[in-house]
PDB file of N, CA and C in Angstrom:
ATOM      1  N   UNK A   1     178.616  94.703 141.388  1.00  0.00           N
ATOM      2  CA  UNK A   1     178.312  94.934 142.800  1.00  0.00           C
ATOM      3  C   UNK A   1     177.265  96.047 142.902  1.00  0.00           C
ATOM      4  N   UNK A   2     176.011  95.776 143.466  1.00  0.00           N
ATOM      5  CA  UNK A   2     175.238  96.823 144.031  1.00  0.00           C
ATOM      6  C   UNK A   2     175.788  97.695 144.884  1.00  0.00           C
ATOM      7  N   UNK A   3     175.132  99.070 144.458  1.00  0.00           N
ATOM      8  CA  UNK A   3     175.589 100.202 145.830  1.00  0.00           C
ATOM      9  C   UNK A   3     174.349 100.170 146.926  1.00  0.00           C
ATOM     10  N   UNK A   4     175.394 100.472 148.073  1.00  0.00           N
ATOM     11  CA  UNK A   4     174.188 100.529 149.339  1.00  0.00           C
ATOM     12  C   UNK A   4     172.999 100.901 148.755  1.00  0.00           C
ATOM     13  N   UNK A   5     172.925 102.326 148.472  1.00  0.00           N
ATOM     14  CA  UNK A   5     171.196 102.831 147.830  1.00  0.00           C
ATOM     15  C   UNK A   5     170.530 101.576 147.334  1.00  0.00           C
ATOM     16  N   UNK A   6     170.983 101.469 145.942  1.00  0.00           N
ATOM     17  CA  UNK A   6     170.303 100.321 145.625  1.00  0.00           C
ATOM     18  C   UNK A   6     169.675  99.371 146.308  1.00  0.00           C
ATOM     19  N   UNK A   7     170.792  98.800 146.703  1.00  0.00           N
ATOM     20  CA  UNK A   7     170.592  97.558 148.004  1.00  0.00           C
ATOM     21  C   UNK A   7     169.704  98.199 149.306  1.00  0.00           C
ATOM     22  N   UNK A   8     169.564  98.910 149.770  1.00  0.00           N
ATOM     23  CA  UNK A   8     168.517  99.251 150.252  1.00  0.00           C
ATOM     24  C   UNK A   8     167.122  99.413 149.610  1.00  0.00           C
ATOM     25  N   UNK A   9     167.125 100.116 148.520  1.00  0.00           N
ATOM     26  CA  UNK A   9     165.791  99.858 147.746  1.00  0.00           C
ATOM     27  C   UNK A   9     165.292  98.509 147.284  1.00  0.00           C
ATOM     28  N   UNK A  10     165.925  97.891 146.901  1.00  0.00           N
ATOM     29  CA  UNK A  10     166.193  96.125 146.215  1.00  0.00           C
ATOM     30  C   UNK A  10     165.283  95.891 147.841  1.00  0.00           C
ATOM     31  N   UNK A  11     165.780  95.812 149.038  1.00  0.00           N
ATOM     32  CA  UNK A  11     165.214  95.098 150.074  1.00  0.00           C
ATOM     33  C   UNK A  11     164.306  95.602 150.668  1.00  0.00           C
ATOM     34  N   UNK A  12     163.980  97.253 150.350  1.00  0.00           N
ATOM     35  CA  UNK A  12     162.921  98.035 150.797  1.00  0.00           C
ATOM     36  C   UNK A  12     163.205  98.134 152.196  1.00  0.00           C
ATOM     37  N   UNK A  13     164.744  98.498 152.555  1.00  0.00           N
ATOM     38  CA  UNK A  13     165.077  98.846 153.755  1.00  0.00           C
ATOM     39  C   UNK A  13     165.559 100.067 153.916  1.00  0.00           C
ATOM     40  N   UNK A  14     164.881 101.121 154.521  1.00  0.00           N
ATOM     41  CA  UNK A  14     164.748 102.547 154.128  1.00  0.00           C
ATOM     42  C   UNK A  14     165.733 102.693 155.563  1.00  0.00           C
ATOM     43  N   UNK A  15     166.121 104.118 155.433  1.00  0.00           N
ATOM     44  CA  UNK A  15     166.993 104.330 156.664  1.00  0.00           C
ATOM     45  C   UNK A  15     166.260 105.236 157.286  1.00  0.00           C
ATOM     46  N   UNK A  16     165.416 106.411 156.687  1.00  0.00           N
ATOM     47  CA  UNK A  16     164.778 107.621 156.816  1.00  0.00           C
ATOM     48  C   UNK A  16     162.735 107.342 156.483  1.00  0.00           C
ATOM     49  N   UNK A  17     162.256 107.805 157.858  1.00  0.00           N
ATOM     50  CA  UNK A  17     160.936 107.636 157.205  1.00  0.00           C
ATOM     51  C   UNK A  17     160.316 109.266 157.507  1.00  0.00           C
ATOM     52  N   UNK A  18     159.432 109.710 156.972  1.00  0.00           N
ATOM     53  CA  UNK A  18     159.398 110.809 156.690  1.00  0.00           C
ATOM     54  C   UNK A  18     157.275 111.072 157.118  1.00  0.00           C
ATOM     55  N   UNK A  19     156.420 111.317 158.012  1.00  0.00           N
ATOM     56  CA  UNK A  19     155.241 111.534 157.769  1.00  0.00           C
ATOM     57  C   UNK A  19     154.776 112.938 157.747  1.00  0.00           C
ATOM     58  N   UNK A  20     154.080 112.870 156.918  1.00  0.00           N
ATOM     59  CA  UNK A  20     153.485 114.211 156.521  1.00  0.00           C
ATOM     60  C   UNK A  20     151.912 114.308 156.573  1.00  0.00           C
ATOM     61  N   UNK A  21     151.654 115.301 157.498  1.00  0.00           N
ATOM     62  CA  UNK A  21     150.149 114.979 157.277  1.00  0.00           C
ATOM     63  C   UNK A  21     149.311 116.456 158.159  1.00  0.00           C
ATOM     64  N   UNK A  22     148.260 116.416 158.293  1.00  0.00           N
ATOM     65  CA  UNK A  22     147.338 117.078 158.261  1.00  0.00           C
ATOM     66  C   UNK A  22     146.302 118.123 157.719  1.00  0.00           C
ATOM     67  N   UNK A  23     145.776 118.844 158.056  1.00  0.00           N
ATOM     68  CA  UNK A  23     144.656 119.518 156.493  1.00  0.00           C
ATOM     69  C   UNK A  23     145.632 120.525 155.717  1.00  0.00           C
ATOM     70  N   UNK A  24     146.621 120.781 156.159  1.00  0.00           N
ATOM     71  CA  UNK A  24     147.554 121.906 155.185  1.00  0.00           C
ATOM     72  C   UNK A  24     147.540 120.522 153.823  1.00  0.00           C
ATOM     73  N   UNK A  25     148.439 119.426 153.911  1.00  0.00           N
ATOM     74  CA  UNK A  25     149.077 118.768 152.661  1.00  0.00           C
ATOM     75  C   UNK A  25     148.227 118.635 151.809  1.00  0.00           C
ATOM     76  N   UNK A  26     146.443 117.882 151.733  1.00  0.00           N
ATOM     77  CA  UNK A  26     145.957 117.927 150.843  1.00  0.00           C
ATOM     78  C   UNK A  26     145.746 119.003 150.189  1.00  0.00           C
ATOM     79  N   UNK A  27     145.207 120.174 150.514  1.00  0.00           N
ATOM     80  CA  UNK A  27     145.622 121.157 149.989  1.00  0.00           C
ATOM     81  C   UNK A  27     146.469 121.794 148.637  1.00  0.00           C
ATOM     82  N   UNK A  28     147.795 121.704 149.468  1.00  0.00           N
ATOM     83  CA  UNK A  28     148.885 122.333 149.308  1.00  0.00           C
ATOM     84  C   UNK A  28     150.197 120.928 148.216  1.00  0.00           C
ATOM     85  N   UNK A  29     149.235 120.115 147.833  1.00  0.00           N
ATOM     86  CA  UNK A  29     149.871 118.548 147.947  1.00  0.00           C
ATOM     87  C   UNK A  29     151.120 118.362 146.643  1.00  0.00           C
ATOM     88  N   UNK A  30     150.654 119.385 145.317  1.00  0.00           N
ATOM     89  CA  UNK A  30     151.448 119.353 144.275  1.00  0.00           C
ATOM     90  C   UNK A  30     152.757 120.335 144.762  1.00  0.00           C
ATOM     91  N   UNK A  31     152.331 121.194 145.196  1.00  0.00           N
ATOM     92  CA  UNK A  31     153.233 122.418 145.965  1.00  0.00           C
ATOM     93  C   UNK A  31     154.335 121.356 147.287  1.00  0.00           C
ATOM     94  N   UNK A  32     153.794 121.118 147.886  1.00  0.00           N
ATOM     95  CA  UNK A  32     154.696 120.236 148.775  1.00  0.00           C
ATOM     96  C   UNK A  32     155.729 118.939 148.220  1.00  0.00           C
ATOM     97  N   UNK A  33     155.064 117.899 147.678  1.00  0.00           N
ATOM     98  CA  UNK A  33     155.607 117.093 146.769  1.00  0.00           C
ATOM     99  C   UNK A  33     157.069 117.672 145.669  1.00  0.00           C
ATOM    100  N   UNK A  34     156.831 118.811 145.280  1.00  0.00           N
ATOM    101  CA  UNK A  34     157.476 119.808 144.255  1.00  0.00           C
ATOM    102  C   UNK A  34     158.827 120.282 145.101  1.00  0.00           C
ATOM    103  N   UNK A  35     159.042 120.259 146.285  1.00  0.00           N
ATOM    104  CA  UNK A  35     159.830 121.015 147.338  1.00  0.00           C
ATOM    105  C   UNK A  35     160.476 119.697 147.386  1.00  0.00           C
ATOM    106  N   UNK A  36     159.553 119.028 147.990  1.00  0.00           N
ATOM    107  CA  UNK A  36     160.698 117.848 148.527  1.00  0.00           C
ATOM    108  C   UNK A  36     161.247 117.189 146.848  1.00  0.00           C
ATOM    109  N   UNK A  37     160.654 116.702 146.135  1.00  0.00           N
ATOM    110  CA  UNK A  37     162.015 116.658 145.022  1.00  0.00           C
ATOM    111  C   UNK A  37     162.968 117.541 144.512  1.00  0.00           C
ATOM    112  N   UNK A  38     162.447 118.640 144.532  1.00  0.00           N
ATOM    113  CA  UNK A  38     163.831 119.709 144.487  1.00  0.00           C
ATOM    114  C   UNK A  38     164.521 119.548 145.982  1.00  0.00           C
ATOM    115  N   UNK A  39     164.692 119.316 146.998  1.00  0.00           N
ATOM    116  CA  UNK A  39     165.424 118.560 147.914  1.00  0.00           C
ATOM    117  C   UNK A  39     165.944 117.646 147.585  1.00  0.00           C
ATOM    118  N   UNK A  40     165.162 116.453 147.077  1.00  0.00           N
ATOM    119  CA  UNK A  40     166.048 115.204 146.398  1.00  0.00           C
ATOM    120  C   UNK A  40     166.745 115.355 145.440  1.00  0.00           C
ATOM    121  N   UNK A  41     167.067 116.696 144.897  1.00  0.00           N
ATOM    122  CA  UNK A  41     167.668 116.329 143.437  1.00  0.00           C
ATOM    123  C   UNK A  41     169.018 117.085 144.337  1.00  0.00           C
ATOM    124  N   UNK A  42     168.734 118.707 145.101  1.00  0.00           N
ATOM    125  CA  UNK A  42     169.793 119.174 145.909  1.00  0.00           C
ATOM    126  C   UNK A  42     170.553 118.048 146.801  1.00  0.00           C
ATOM    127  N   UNK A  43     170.158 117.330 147.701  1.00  0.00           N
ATOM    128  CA  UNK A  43     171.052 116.257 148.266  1.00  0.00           C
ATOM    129  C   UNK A  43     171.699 115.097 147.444  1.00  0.00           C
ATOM    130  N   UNK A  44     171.189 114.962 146.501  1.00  0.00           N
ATOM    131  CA  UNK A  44     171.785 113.727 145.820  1.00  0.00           C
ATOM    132  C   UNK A  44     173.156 114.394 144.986  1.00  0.00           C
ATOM    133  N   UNK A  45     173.130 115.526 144.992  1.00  0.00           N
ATOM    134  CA  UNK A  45     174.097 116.301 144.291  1.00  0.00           C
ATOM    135  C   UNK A  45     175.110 116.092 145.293  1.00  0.00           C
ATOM    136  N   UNK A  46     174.633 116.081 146.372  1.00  0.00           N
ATOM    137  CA  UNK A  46     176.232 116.325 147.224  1.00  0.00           C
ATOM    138  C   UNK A  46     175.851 114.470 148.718  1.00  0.00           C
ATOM    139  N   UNK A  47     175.342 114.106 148.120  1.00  0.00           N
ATOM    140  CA  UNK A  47     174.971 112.895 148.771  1.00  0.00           C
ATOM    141  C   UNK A  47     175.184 111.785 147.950  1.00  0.00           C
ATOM    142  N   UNK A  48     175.315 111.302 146.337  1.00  0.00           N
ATOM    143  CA  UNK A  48     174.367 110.308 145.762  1.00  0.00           C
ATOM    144  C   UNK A  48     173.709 109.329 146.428  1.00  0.00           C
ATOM    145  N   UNK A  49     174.205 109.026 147.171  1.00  0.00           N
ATOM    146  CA  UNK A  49     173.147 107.636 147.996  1.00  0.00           C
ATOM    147  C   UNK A  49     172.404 107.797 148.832  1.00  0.00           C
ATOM    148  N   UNK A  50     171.924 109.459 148.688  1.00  0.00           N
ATOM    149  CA  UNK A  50     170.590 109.690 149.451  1.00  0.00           C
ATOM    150  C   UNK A  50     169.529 109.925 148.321  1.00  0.00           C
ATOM    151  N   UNK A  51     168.425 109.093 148.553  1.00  0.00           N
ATOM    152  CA  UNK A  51     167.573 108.837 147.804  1.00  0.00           C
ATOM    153  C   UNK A  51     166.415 108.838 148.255  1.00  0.00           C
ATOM    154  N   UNK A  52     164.837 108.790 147.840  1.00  0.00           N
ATOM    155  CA  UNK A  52     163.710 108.694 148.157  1.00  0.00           C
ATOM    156  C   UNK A  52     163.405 107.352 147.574  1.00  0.00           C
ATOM    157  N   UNK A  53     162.526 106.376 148.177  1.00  0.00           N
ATOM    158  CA  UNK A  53     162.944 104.883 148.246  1.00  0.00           C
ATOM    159  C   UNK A  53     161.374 105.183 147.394  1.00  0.00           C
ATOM    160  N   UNK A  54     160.702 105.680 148.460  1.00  0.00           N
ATOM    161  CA  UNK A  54     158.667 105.627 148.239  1.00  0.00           C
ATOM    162  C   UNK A  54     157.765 106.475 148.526  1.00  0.00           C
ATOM    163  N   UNK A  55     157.031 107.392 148.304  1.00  0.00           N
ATOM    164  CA  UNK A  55     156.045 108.393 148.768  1.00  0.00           C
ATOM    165  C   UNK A  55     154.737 107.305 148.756  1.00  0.00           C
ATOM    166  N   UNK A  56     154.096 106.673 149.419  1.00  0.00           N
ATOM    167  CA  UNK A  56     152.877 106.170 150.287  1.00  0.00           C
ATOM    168  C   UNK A  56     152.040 106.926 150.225  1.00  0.00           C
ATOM    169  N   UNK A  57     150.368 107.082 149.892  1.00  0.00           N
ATOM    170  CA  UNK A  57     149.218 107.723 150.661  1.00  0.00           C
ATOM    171  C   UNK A  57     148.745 107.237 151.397  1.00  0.00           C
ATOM    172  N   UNK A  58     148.614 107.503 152.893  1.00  0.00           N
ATOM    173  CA  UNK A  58     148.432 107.046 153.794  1.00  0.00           C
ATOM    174  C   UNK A  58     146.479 107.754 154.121  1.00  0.00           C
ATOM    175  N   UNK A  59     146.031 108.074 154.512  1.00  0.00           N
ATOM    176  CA  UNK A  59     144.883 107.733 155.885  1.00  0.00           C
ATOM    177  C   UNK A  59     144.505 109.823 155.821  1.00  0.00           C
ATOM    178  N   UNK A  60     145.767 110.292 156.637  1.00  0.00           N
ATOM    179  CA  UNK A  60     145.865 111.012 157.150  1.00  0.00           C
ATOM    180  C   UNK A  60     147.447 111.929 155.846  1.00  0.00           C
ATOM    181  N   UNK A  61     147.405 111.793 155.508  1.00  0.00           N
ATOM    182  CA  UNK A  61     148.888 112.764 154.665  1.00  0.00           C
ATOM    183  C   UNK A  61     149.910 111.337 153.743  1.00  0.00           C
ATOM    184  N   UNK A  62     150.805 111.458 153.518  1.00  0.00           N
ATOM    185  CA  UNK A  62     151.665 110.711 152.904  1.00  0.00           C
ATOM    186  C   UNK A  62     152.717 109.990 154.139  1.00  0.00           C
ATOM    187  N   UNK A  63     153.316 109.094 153.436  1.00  0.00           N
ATOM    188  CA  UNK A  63     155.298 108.752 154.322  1.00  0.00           C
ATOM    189  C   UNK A  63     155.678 108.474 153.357  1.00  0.00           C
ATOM    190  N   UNK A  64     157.515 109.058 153.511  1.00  0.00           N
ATOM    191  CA  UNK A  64     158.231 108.847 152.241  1.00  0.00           C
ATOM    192  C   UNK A  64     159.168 108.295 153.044  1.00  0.00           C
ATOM    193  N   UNK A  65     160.094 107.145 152.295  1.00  0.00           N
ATOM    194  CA  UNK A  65     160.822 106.810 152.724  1.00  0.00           C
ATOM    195  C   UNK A  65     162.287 106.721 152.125  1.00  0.00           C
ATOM    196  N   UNK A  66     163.419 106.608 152.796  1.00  0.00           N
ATOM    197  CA  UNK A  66     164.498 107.215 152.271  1.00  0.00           C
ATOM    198  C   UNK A  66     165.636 106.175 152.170  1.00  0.00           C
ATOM    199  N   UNK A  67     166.602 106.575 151.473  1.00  0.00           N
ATOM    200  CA  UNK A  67     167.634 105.730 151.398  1.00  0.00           C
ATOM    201  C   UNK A  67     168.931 106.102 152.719  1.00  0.00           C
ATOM    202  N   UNK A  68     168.274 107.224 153.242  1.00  0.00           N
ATOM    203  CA  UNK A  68     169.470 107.793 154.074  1.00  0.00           C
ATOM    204  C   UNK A  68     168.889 108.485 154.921  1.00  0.00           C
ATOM    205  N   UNK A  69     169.920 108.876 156.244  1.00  0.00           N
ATOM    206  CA  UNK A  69     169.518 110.068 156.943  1.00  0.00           C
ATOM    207  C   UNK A  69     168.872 111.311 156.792  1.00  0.00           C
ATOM    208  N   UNK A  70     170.317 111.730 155.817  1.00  0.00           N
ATOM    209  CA  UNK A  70     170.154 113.315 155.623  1.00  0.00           C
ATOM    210  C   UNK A  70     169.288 113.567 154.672  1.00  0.00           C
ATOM    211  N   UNK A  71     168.889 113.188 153.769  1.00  0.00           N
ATOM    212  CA  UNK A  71     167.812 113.514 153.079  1.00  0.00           C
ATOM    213  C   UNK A  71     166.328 113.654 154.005  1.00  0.00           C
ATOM    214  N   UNK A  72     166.545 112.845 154.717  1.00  0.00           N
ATOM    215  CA  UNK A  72     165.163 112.480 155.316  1.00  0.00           C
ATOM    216  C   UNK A  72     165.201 113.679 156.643  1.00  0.00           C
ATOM    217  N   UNK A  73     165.969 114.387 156.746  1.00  0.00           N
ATOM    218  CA  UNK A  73     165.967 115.402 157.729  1.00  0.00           C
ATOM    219  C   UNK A  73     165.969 116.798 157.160  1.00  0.00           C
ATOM    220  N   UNK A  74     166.726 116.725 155.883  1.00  0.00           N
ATOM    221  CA  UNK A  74     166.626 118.033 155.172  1.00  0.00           C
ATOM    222  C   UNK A  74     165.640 118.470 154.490  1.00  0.00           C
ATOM    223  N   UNK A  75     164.591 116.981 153.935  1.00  0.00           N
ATOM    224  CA  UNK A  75     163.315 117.549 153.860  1.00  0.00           C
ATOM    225  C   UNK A  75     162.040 117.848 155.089  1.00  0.00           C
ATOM    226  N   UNK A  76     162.808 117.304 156.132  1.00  0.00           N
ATOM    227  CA  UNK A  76     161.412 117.897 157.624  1.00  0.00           C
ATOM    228  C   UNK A  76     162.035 119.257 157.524  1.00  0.00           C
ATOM    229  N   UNK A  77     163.196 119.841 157.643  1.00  0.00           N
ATOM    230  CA  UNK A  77     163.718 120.940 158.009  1.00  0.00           C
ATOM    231  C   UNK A  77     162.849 121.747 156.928  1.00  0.00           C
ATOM    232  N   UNK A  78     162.986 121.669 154.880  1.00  0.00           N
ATOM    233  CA  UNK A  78     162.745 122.331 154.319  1.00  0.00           C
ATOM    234  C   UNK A  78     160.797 122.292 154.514  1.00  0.00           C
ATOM    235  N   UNK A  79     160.560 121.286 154.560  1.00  0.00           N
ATOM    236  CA  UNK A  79     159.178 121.715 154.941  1.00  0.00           C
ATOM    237  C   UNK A  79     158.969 122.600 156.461  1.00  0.00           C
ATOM    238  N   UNK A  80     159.190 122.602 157.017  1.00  0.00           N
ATOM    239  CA  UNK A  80     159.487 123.567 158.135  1.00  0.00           C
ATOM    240  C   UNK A  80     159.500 125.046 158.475  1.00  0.00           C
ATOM    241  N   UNK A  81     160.794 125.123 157.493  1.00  0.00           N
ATOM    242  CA  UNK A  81     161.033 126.637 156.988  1.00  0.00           C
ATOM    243  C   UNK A  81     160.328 126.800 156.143  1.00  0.00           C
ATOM    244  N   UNK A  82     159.884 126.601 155.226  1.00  0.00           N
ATOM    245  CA  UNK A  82     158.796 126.662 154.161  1.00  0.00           C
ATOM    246  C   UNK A  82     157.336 126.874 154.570  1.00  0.00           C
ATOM    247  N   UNK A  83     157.257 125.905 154.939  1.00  0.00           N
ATOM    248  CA  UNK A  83     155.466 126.239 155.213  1.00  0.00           C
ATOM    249  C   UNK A  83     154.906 125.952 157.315  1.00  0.00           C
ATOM    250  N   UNK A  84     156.080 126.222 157.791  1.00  0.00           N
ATOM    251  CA  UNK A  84     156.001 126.269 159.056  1.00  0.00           C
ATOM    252  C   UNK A  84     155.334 125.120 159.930  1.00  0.00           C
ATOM    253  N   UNK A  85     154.699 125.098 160.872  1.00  0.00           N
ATOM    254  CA  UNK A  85     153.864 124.158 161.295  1.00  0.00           C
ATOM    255  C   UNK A  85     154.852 122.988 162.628  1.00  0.00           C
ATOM    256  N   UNK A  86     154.874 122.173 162.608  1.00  0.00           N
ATOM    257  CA  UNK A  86     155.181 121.068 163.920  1.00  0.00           C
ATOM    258  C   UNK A  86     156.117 120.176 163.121  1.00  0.00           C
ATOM    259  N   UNK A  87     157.448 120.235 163.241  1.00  0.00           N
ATOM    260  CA  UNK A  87     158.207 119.801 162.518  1.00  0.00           C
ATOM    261  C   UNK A  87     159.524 118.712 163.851  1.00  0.00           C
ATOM    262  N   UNK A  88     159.505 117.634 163.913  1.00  0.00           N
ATOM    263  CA  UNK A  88     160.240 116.706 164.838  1.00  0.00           C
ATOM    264  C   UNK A  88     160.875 115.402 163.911  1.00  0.00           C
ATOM    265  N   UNK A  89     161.860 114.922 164.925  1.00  0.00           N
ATOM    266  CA  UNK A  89     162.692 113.952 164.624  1.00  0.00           C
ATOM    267  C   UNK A  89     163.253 113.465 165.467  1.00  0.00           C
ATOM    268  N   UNK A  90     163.377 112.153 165.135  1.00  0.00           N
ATOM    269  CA  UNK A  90     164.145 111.337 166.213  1.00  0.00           C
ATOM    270  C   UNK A  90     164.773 109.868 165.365  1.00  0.00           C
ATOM    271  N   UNK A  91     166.193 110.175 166.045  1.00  0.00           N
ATOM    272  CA  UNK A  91     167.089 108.928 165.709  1.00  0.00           C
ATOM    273  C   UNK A  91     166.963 107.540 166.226  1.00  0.00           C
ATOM    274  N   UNK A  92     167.569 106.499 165.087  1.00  0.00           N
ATOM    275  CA  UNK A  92     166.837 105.257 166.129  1.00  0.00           C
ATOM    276  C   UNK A  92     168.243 104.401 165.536  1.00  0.00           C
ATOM    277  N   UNK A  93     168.442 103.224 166.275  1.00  0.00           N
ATOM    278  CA  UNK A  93     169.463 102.422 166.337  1.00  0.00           C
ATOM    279  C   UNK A  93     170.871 103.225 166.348  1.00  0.00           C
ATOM    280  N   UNK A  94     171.077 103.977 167.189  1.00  0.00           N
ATOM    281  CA  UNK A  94     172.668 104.527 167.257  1.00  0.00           C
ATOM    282  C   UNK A  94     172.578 105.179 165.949  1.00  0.00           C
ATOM    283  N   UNK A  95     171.451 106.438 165.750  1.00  0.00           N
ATOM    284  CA  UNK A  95     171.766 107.524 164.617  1.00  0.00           C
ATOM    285  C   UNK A  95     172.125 106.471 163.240  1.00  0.00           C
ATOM    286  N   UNK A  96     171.715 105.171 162.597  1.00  0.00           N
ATOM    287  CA  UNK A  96     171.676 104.340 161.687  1.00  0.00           C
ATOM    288  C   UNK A  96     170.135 104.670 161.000  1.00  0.00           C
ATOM    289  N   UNK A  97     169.146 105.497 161.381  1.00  0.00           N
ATOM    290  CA  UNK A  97     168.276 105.422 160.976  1.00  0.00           C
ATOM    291  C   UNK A  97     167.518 106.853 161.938  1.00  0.00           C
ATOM    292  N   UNK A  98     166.569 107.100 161.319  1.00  0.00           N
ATOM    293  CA  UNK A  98     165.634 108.665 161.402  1.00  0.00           C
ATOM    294  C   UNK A  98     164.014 108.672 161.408  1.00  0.00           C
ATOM    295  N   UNK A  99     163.387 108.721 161.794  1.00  0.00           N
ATOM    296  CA  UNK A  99     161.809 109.399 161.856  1.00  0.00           C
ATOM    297  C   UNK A  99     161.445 110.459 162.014  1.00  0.00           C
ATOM    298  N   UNK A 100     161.295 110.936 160.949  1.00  0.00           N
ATOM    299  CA  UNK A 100     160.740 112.779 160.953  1.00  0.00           C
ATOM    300  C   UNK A 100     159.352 112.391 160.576  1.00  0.00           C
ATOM    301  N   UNK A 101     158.841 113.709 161.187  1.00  0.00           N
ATOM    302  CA  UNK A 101     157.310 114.199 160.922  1.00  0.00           C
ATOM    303  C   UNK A 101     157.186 115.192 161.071  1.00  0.00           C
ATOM    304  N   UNK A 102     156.404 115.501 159.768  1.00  0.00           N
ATOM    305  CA  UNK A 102     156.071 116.874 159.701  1.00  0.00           C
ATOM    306  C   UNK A 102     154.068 117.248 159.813  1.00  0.00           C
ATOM    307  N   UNK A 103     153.650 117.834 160.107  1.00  0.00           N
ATOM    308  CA  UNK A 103     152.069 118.580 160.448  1.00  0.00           C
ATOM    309  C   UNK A 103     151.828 119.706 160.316  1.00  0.00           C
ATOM    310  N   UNK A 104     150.929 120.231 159.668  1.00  0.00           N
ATOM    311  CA  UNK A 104     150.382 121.504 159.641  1.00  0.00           C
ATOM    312  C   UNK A 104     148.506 121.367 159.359  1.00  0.00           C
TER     313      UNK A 104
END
């Protein structure tokens, strides 16, 4: 039997999407990237089935996408406190799913 995570990755049905963007990330891009997996390795410790599905280069910054909520909120938060800037979120289908974005 597959676990949810899995089965969400298997179908590329993310719960958490995550955008990151403006002239801070290129920059700052190994340094940022570096945070949010030390996030993924801290939540999966006390989560396992929160996961990072995909990091994307997009246009304008990256989107990562997640296997879960809380991951996908604890890294807008840690980028936030970290390197400050315009940090939002919003729940979608009855809190089943998340869109954070982060800007600097």
């Amino acid at each position: 039997m597959t676990c949810p995570a899995c089965r969400r990755i298997a179908d590329n049905f993310p719960a958490g999407s995550i955008e990151i963007k403006g002239q801070f990330f290129p920059e700052h891009r190994h340094e940022v990237l570096s945070l949010i997996r030390n996030i993924e390795k801290l939540e999966n410790g006390e989560r396992p089935l929160e996961r990072i599905i995909s990091i994307e280069d997009q246009e304008h910054g990256i989107v990562l996408t997640t296997t879960g909520i809380h991951i996908a909120r604890r890294i807008g938060e840690a980028l936030s406190r970290s390197y400050k800037g315009h940090f939002s979120f919003k729940y979608l289908d009855a809190q089943k799913s998340i869109r954070v974005q982060w800007e600097r």
